[in-house]
N, C-alpha and C. Protein backbone atom coordinates (compact mmCIF):
# COMPACT_ATOMS: atom_id res chain seq x y z
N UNK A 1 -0.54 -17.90 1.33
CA UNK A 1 0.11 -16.61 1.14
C UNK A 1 1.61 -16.84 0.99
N UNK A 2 2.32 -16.17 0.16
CA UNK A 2 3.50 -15.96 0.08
C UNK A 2 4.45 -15.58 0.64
N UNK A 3 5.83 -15.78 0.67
CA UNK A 3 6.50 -15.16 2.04
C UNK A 3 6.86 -14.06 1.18
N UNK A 4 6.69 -13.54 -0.39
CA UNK A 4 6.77 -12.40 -0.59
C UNK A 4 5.80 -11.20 -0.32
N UNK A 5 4.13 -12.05 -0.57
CA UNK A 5 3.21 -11.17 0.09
C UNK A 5 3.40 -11.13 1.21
N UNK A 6 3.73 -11.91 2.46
CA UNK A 6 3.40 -11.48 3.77
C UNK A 6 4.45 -10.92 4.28
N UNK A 7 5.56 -10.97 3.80
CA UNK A 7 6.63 -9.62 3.96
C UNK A 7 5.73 -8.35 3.37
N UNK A 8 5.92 -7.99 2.51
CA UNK A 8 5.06 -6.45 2.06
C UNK A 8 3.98 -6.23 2.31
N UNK A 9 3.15 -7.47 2.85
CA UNK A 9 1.87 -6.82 3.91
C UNK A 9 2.45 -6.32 4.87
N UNK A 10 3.30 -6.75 5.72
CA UNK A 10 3.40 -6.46 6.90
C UNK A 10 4.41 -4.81 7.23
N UNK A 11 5.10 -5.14 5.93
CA UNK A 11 5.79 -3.38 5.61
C UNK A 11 4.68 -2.16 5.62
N UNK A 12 3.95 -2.71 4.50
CA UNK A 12 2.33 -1.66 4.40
C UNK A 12 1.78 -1.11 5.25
N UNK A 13 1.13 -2.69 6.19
CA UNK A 13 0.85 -2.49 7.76
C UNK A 13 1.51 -1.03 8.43
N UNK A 14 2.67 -1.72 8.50
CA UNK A 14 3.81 -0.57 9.21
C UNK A 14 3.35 0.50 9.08
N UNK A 15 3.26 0.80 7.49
CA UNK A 15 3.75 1.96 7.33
C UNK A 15 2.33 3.17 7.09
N UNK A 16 1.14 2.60 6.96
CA UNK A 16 0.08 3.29 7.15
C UNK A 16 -0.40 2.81 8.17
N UNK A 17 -0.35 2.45 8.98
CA UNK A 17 -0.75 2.11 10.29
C UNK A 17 -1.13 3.58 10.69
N UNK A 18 -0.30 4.45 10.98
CA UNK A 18 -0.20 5.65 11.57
C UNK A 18 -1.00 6.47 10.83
N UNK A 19 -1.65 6.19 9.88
CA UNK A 19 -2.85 7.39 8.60
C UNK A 19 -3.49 7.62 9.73
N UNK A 20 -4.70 8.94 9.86
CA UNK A 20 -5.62 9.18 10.66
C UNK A 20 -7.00 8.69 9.63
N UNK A 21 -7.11 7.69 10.23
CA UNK A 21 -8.33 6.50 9.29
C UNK A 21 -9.87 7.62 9.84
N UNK A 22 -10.83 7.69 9.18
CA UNK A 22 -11.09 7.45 7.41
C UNK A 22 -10.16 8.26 7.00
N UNK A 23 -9.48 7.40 5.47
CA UNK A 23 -8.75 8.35 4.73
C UNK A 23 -9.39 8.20 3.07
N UNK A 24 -9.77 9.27 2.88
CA UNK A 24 -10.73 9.86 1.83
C UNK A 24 -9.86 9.86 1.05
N UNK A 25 -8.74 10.04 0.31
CA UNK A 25 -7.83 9.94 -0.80
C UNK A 25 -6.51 9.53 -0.62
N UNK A 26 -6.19 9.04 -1.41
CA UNK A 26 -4.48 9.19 -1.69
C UNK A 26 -3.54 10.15 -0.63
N UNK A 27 -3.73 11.30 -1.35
CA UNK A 27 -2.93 12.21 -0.46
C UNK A 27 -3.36 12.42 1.40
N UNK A 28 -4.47 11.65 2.01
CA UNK A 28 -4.39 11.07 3.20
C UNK A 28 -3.82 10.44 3.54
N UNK A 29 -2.73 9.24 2.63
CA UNK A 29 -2.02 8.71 3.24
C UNK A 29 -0.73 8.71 3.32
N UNK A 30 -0.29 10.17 2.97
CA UNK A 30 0.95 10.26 2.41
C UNK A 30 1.72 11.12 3.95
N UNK A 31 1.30 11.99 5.09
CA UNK A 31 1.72 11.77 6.12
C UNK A 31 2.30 10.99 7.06
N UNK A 32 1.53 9.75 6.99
CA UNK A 32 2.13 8.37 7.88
C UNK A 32 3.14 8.09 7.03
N UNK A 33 3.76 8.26 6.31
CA UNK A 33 4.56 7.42 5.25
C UNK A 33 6.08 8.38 5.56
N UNK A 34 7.42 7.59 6.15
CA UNK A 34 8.59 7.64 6.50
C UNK A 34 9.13 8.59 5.41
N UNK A 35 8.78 8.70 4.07
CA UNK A 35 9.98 9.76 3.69
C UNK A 35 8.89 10.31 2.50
N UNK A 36 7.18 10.35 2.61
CA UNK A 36 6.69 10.97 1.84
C UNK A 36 6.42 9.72 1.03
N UNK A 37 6.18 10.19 -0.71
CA UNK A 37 5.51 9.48 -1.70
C UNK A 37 6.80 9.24 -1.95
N UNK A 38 7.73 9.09 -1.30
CA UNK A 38 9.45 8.27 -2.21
C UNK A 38 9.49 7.13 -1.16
N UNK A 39 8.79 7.49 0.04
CA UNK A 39 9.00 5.51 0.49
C UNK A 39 8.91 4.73 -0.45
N UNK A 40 9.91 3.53 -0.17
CA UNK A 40 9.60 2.10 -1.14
C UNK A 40 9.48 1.14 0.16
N UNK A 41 9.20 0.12 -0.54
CA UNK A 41 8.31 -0.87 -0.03
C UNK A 41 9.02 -2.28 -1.02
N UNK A 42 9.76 -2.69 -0.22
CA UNK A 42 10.58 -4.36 -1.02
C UNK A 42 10.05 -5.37 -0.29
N UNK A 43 9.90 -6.23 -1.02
CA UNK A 43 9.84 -7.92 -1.06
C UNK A 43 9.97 -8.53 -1.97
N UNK A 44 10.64 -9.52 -1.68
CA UNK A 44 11.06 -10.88 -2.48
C UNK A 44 11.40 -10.79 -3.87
N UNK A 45 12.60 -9.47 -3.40
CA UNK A 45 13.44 -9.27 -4.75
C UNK A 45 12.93 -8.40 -5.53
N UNK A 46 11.60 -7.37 -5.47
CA UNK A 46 10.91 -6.35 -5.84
C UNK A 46 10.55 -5.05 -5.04
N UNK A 47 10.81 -3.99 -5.65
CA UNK A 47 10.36 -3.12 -5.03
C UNK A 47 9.46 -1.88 -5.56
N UNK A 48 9.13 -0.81 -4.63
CA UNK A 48 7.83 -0.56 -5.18
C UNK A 48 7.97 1.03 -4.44
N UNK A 49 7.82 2.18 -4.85
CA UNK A 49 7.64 3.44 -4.22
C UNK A 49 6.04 3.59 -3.93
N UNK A 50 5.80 4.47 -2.62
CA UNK A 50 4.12 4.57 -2.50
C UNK A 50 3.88 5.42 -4.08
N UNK A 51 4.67 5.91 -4.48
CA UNK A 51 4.15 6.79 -5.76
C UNK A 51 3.95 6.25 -6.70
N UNK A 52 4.79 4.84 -7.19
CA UNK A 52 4.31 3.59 -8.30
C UNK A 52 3.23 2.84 -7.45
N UNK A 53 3.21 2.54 -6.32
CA UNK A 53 1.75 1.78 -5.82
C UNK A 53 0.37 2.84 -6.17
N UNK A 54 0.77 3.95 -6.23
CA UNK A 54 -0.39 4.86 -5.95
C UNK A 54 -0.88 5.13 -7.61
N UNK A 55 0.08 4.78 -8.52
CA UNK A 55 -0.11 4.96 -10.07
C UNK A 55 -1.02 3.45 -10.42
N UNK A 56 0.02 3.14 -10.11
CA UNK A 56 -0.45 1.24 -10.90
C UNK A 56 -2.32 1.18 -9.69
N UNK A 57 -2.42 1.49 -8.73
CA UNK A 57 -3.34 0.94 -8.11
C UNK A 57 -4.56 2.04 -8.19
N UNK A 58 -4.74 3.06 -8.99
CA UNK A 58 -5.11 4.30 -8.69
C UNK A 58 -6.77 3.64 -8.90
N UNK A 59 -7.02 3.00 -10.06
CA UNK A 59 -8.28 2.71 -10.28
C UNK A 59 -8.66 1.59 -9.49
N UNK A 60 -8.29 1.01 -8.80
CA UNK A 60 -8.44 -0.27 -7.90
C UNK A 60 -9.10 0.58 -6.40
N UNK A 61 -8.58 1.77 -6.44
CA UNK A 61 -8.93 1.87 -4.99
C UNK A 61 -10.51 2.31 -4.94
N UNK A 62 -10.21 2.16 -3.21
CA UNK A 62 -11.79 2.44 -3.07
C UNK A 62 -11.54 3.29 -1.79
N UNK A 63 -11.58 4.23 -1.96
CA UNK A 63 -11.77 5.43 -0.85
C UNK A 63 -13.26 5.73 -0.52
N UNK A 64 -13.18 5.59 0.43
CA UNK A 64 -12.44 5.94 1.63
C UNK A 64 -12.28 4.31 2.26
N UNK A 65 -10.95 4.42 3.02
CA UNK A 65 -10.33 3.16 3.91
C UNK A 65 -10.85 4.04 5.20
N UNK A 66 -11.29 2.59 5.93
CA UNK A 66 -12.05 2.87 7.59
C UNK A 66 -10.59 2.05 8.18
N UNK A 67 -9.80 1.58 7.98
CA UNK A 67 -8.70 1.04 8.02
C UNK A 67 -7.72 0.50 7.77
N UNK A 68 -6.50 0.25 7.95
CA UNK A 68 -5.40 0.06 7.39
C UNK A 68 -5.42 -1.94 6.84
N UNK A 69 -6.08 -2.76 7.31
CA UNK A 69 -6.19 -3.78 6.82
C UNK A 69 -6.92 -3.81 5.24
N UNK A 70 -8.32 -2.84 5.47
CA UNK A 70 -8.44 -2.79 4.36
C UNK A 70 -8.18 -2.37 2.89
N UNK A 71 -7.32 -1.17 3.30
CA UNK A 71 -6.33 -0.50 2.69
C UNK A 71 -5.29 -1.22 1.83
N UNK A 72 -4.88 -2.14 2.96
CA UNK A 72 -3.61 -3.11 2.51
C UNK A 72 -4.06 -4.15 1.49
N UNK A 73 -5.54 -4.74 2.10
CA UNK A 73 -6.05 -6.13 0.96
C UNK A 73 -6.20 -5.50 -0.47
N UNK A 74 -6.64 -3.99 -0.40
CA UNK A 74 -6.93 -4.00 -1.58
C UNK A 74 -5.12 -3.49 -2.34
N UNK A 75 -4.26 -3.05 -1.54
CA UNK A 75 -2.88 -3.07 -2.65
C UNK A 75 -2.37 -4.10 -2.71
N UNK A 76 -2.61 -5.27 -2.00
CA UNK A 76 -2.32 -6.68 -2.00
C UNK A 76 -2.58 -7.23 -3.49
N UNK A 77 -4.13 -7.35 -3.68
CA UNK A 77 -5.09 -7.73 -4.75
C UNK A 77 -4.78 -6.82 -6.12
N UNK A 78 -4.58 -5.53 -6.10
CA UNK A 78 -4.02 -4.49 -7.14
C UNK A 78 -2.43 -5.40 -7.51
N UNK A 79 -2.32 -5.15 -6.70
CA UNK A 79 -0.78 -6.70 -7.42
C UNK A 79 -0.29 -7.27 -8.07
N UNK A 80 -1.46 -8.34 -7.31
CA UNK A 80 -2.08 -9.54 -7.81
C UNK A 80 -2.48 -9.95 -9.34
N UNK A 81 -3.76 -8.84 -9.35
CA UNK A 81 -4.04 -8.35 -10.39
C UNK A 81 -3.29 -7.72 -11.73
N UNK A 82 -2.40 -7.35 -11.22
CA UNK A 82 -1.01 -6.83 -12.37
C UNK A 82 0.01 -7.98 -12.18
N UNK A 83 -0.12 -8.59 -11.60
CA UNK A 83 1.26 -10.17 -12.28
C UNK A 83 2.02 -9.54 -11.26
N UNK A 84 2.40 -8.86 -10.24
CA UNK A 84 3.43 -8.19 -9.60
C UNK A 84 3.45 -9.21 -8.32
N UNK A 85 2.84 -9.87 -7.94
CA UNK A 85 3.03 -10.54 -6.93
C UNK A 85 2.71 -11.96 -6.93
């Protein structure tokens, strides 16, 4: 793992940690989140609003998340998958 991925895992972590898990859509996780869908989220010289994670990753997801790890692997892998990380 990267010290750019495991910085922005561990931001992610942070920052949905606090969702009330199962979260059935998108807009479930937009409560836990410090300033709404305008949080950003930087690492390793990139950054990212939950509202561009939530665009670029929209078809990747798989709702419902039973938790925030799994939540995170899959915006990890959505990424990944786009050259972004």
């Amino acid at each position: 793992m990267s010290d750019t991925e495991a910085e922005l895992r561990e931001e992610l972590t942070e920052a949905f940690s606090n969702a009330d898990y199962p979260v059935k859509n998108q807009m479930g996780l937009v409560p836990a989140l410090p300033n709404g869908p305008s949080t950003s989220f930087e690492a390793g010289g990139e950054s990212w609003t939950a509202m561009e994670l939530a665009t670029k990753l929209s078809s990747r997801a798989e709702f419902p998340y039973d938790n925030v790890d799994d939540l995170v692997d899959d915006v990890i892998a959505g990424l990944k998958d786009e050259d972004e990380l």
